[in-house]
Protein backbone atom coordinates (compact mmCIF):
# COMPACT_ATOMS: atom_id res chain seq x y z
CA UNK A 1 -7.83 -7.46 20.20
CA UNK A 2 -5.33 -5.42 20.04
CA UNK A 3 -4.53 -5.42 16.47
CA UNK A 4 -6.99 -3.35 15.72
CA UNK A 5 -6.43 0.30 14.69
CA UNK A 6 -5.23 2.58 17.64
CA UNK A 7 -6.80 5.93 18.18
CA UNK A 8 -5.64 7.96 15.31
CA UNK A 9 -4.20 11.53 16.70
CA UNK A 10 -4.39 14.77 13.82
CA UNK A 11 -0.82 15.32 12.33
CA UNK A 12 0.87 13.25 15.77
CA UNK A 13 4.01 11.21 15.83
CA UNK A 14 3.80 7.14 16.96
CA UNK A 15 4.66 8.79 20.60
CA UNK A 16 1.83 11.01 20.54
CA UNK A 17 -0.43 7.93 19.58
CA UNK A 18 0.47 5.58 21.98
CA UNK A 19 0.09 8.29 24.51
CA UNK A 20 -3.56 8.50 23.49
CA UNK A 21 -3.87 4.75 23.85
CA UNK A 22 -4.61 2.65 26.66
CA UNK A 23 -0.77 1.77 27.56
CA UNK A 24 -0.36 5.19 28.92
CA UNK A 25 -3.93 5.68 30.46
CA UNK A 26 -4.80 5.96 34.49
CA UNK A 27 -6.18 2.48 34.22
CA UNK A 28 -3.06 0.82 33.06
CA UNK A 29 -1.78 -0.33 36.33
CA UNK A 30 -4.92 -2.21 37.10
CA UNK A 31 -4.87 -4.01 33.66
CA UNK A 32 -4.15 -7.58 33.81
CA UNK A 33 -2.44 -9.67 30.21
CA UNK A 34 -4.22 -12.27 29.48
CA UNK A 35 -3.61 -14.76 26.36
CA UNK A 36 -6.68 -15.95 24.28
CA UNK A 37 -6.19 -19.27 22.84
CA UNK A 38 -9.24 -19.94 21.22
CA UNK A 39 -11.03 -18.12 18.80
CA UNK A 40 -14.48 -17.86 20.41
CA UNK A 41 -16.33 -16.89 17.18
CA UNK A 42 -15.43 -19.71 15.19
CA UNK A 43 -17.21 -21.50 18.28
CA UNK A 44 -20.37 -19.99 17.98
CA UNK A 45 -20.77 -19.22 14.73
CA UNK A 46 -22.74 -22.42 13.14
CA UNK A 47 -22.59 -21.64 9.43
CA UNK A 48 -19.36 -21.81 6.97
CA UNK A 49 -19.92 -18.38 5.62
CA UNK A 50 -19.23 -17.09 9.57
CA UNK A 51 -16.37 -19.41 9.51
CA UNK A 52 -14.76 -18.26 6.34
CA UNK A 53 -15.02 -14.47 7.67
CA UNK A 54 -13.77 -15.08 11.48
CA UNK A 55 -10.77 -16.43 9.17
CA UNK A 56 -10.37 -13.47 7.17
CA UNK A 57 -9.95 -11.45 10.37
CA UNK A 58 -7.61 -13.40 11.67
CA UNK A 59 -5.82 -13.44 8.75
CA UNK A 60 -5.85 -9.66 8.02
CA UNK A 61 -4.34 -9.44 12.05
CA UNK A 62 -1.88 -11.82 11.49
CA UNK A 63 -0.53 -10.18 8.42
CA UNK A 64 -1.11 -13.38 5.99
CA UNK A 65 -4.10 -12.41 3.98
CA UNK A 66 -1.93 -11.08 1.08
CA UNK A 67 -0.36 -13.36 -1.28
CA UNK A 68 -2.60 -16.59 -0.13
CA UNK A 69 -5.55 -15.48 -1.80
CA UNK A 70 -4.72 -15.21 -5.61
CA UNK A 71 -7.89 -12.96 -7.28
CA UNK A 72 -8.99 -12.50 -4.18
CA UNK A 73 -7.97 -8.87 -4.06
CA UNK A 74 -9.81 -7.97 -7.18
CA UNK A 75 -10.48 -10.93 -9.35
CA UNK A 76 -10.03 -11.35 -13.16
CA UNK A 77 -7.31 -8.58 -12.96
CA UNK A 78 -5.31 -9.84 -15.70
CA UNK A 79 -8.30 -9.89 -17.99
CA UNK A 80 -9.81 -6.78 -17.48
CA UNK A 81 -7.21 -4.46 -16.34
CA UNK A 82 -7.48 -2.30 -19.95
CA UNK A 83 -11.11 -1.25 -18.97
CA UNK A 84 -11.24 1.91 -17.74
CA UNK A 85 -14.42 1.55 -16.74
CA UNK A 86 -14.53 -1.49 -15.11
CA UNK A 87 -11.11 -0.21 -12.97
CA UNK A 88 -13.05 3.06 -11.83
CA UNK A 89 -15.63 1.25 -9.95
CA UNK A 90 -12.65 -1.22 -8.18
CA UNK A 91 -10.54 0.23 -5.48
CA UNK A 92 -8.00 -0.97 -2.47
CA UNK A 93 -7.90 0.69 0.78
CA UNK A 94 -5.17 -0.32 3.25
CA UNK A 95 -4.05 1.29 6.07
CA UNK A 96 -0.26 2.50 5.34
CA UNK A 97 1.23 2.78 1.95
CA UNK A 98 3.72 0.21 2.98
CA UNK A 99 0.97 -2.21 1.93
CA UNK A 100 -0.38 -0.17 -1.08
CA UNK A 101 3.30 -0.81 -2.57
CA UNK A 102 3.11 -4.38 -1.79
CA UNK A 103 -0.47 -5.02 -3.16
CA UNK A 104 0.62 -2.78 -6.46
CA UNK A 105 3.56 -4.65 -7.07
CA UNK A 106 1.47 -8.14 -6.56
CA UNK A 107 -0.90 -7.06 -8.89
CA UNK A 108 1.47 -6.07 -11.80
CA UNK A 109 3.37 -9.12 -11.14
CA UNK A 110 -0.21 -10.52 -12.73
CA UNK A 111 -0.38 -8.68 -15.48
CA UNK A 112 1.37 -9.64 -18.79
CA UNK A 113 4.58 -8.12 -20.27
CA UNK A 114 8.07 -7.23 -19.11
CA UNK A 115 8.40 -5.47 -15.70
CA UNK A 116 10.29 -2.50 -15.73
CA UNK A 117 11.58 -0.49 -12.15
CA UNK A 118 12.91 3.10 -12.48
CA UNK A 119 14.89 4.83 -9.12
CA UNK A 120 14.70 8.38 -8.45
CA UNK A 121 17.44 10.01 -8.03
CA UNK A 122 19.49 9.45 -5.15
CA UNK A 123 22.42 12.24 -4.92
CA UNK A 124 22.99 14.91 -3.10
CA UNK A 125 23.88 18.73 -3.71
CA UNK A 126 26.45 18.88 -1.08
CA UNK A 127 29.34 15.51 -1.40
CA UNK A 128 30.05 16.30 2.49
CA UNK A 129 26.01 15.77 3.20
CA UNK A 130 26.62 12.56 1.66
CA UNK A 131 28.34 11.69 5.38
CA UNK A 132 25.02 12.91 7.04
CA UNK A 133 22.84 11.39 4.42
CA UNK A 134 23.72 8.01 3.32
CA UNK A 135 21.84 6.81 -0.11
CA UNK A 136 20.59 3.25 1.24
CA UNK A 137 18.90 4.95 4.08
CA UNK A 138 17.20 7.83 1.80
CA UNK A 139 15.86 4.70 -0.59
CA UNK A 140 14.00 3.17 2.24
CA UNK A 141 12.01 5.64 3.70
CA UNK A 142 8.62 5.98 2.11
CA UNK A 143 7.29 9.15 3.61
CA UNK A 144 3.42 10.08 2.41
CA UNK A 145 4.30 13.15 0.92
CA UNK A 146 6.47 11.46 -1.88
CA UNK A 147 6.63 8.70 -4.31
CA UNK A 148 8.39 5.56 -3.34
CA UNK A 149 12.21 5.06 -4.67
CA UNK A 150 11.39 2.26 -7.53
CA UNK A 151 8.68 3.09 -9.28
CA UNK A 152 7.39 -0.59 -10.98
CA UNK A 153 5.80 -0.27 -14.60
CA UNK A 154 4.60 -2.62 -17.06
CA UNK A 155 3.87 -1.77 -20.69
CA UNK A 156 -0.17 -1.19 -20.77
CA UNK A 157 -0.38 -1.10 -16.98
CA UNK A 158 -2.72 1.61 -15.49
CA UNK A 159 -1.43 4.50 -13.94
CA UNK A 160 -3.16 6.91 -12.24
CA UNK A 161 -1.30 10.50 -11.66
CA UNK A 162 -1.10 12.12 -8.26
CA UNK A 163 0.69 14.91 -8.70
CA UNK A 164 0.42 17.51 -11.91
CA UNK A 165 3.71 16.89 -14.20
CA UNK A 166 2.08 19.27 -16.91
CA UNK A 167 -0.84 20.93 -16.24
CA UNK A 168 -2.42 20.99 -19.36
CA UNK A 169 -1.79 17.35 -19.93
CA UNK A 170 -0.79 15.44 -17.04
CA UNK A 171 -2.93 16.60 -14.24
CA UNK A 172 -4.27 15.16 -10.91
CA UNK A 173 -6.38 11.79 -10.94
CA UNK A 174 -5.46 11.19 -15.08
CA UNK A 175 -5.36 7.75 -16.33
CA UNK A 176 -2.51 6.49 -18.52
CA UNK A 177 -1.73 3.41 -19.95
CA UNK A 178 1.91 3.20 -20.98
CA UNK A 179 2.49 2.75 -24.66
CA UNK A 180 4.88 -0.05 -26.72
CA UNK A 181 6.68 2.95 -28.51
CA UNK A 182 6.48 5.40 -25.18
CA UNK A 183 9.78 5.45 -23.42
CA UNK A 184 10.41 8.16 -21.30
CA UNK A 185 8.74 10.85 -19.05
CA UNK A 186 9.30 13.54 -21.52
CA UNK A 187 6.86 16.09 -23.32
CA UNK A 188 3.79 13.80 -24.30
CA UNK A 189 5.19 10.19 -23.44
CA UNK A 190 3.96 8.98 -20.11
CA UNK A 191 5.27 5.81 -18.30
């Protein structure tokens, strides 16, 4: 199955992975495509609990687990998202933070209250870069090193900080929960 994860290659582009895969490999002219059809472990498998997982995989290859399974990802969200404690022991690993946005902005969608997106700014120093370095193309790359453009926020939403703002306040790891009377990212309001 080849939707599984490919051989991951330290600090390498896409090229340098698929060069470590199979597709470039010795063997690859003697490699014949074949389709599969059926889905030999739903035929084996006798019990529903087999049946329910062999699903799940499929799903999670296909790209249509997300959004089908409402509480799935972690259930009773909206009740018990302003418990610390119960949100330390709860986390989501995917494998590219295209999908963390997507399960984030799910999730808050469940939460009560008014949803709120803030940009980053999107300007350059230099108007002839602007030529070079169009502002619709900037807003859709997500690169892993920064935040995403729109930031989504809901009043009493957990956030947890990456990055220090203010050291002696707003450090690495924190937990904040964003205030009613809290409105900006100034000296001690945090949204």
């Amino acid at each position: 199955d080849f939707r599984q994860t490919l051989p991951m290659v330290s600090k390498g582009t896409t090229v340098d992975e698929v060069n470590a895969s199979i597709m470039l490999s010795y063997l690859q002219s003697s490699v014949q495509k074949l389709r599969l059809t059926t889905n030999m472990r739903l035929q084996f498998c006798g019990d529903d609990a087999d049946r329910t997982f062999s699903k799940q995989l499929l799903d999670v290859g296909n790209s249509t687990s997300i959004g089908e399974k409402d509480g799935w990802v972690i259930p009773n969200m909206r009740n018990q998202f302003t418990d610390h404690n119960w949100l330390k022991t709860h986390a989501i690993l995917t494998p590219k933070n295209v999908a963390v946005n997507d399960l984030n902005i799910k999730l808050l969608e469940q939460l009560p209250g008014e949803h709120h997106i803030y940009n980053s700014i999107d300007t350059v120093l230099y108007i002839d870069e602007a030529v070079n370095y169009p502002a619709e193309f900037l807003n859709s790359l997500t690169p892993p090193s920064l935040p995403p453009y729109n930031l989504h926020l809901k009043i009493g939403a957990p956030v947890l900080l990456l990055r220090n703002f203010d050291p002696p306040k707003l450090c690495n790891d924190t937990q904040h929960n964003k205030d009613d009377d809290d409105n900006s990212l100034g000296d001690n309001n945090f949204e």
